[in-house]
C-alpha atoms as a PDB file:
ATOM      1  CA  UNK A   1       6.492 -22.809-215.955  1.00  0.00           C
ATOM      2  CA  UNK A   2       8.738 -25.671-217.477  1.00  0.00           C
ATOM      3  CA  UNK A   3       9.628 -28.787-216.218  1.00  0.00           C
ATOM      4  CA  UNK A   4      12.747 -31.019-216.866  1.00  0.00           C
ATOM      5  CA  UNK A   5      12.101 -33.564-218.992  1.00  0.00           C
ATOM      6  CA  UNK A   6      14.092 -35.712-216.301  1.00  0.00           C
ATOM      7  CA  UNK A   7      12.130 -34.442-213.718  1.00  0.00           C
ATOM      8  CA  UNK A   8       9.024 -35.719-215.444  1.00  0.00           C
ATOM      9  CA  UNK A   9      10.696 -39.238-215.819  1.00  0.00           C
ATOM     10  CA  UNK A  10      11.552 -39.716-212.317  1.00  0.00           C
ATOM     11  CA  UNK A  11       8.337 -38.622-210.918  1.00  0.00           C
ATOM     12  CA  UNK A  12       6.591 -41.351-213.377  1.00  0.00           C
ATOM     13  CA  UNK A  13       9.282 -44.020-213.017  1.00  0.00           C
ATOM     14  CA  UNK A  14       8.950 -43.333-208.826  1.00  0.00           C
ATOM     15  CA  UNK A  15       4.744 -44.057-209.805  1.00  0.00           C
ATOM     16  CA  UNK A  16       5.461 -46.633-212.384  1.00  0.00           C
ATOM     17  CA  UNK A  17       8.386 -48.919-211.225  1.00  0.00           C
ATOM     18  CA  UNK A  18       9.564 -51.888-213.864  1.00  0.00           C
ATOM     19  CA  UNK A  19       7.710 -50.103-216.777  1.00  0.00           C
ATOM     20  CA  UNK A  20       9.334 -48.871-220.044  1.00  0.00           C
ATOM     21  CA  UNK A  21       9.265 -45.248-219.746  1.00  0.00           C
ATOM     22  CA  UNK A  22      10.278 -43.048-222.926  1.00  0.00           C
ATOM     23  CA  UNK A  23       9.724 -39.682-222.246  1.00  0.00           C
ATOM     24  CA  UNK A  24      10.375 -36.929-225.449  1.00  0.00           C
ATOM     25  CA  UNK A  25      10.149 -32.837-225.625  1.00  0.00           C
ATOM     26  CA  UNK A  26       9.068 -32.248-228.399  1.00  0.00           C
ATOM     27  CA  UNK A  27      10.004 -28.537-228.842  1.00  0.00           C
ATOM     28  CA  UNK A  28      13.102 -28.439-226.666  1.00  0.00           C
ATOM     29  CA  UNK A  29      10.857 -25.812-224.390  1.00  0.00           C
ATOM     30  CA  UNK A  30      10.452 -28.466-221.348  1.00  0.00           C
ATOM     31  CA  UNK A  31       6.364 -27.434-222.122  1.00  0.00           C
ATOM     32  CA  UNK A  32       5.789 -29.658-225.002  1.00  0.00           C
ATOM     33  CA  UNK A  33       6.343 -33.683-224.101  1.00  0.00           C
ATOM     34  CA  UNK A  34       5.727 -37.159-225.545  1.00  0.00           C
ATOM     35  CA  UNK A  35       5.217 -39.992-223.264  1.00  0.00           C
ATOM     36  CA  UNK A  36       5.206 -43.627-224.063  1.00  0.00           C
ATOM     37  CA  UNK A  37       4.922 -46.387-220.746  1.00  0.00           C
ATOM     38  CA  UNK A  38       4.931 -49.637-221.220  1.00  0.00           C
ATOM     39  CA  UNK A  39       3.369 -51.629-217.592  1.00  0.00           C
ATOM     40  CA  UNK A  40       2.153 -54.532-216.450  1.00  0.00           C
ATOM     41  CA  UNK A  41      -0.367 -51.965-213.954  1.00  0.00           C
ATOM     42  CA  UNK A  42      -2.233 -51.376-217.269  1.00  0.00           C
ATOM     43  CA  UNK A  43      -2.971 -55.141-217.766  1.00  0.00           C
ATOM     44  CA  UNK A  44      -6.960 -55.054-217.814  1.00  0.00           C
ATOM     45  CA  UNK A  45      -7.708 -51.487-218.551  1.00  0.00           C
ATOM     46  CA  UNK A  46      -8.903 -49.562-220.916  1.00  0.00           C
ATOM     47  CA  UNK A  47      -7.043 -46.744-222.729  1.00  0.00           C
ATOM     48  CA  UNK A  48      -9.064 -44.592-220.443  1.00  0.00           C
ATOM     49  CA  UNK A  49      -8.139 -46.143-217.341  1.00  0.00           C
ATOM     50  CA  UNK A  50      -4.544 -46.126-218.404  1.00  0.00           C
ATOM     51  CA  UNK A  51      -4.316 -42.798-219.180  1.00  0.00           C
ATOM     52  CA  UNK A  52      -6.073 -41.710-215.951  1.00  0.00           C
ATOM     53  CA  UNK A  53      -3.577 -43.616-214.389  1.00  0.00           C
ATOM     54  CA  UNK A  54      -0.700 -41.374-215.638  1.00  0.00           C
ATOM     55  CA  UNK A  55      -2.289 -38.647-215.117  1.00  0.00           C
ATOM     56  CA  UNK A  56      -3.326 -38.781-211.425  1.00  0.00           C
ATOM     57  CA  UNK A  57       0.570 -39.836-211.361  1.00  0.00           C
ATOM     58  CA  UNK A  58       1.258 -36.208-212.755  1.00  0.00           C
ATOM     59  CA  UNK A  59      -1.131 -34.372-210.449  1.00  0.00           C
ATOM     60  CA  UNK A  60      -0.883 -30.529-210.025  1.00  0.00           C
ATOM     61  CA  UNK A  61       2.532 -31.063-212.647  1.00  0.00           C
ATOM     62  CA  UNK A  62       0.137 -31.523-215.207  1.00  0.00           C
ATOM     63  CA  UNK A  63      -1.993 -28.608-214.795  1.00  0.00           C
ATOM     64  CA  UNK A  64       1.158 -26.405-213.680  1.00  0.00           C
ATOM     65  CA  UNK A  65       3.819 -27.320-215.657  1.00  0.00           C
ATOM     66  CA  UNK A  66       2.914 -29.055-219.010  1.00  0.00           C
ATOM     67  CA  UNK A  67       1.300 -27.250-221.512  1.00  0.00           C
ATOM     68  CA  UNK A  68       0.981 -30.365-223.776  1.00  0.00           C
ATOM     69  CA  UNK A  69       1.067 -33.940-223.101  1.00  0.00           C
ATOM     70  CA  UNK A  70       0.754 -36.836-225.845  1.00  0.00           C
ATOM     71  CA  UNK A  71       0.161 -39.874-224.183  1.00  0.00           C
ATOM     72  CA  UNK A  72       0.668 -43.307-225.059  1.00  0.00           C
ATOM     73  CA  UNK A  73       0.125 -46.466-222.842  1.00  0.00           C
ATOM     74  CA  UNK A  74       0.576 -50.139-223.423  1.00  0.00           C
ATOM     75  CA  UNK A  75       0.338 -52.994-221.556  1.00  0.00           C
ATOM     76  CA  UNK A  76       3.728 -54.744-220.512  1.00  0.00           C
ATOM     77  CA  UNK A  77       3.313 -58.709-220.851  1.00  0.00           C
ATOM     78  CA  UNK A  78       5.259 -59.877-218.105  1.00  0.00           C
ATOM     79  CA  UNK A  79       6.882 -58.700-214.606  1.00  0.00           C
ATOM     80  CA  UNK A  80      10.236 -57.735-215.410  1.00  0.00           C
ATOM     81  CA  UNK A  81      10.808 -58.406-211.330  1.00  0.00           C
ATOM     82  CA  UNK A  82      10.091 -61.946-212.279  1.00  0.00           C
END
């Protein structure tokens, strides 16, 4: 089952608000995605932490929907609310 590659930016901009969210399919088969955030939420944890961050943000998506998944995370310096 595919998912929009706009679909899968909402749902992690609506989990991730003020981050820099860049969000790639790689294939052009809505199966295949890269996704780089940039947060201030990942200030303090590891890559791990980060990257169990996303993907509790993802849920059943992941599992249902997303075949593959590259991952990056980094951690965004300042509030951009601020």
């Amino acid at each position: 089952m595919a998912l929009p590659q706009k679909t899968l930016e909402a749902l992690l901009r609506s989990t991730f608000p003020g981050a820099n969210i860049v969000v790639q399919d790689l294939r052009g088969d809505e199966d295949h995605f890269l996704v780089e955030i940039t947060a201030a939420v990942f200030q303090g944890k590891t890559k791990l932490q980060q990257h169990r961050l996303v993907y509790a943000a993802l849920g059943p998506t992941l599992k249902e929907s997303i075949h593959a998944l590259s991952l990056k995370t980094y951690i965004l310096s300042h509030d951009p609310k601020n």
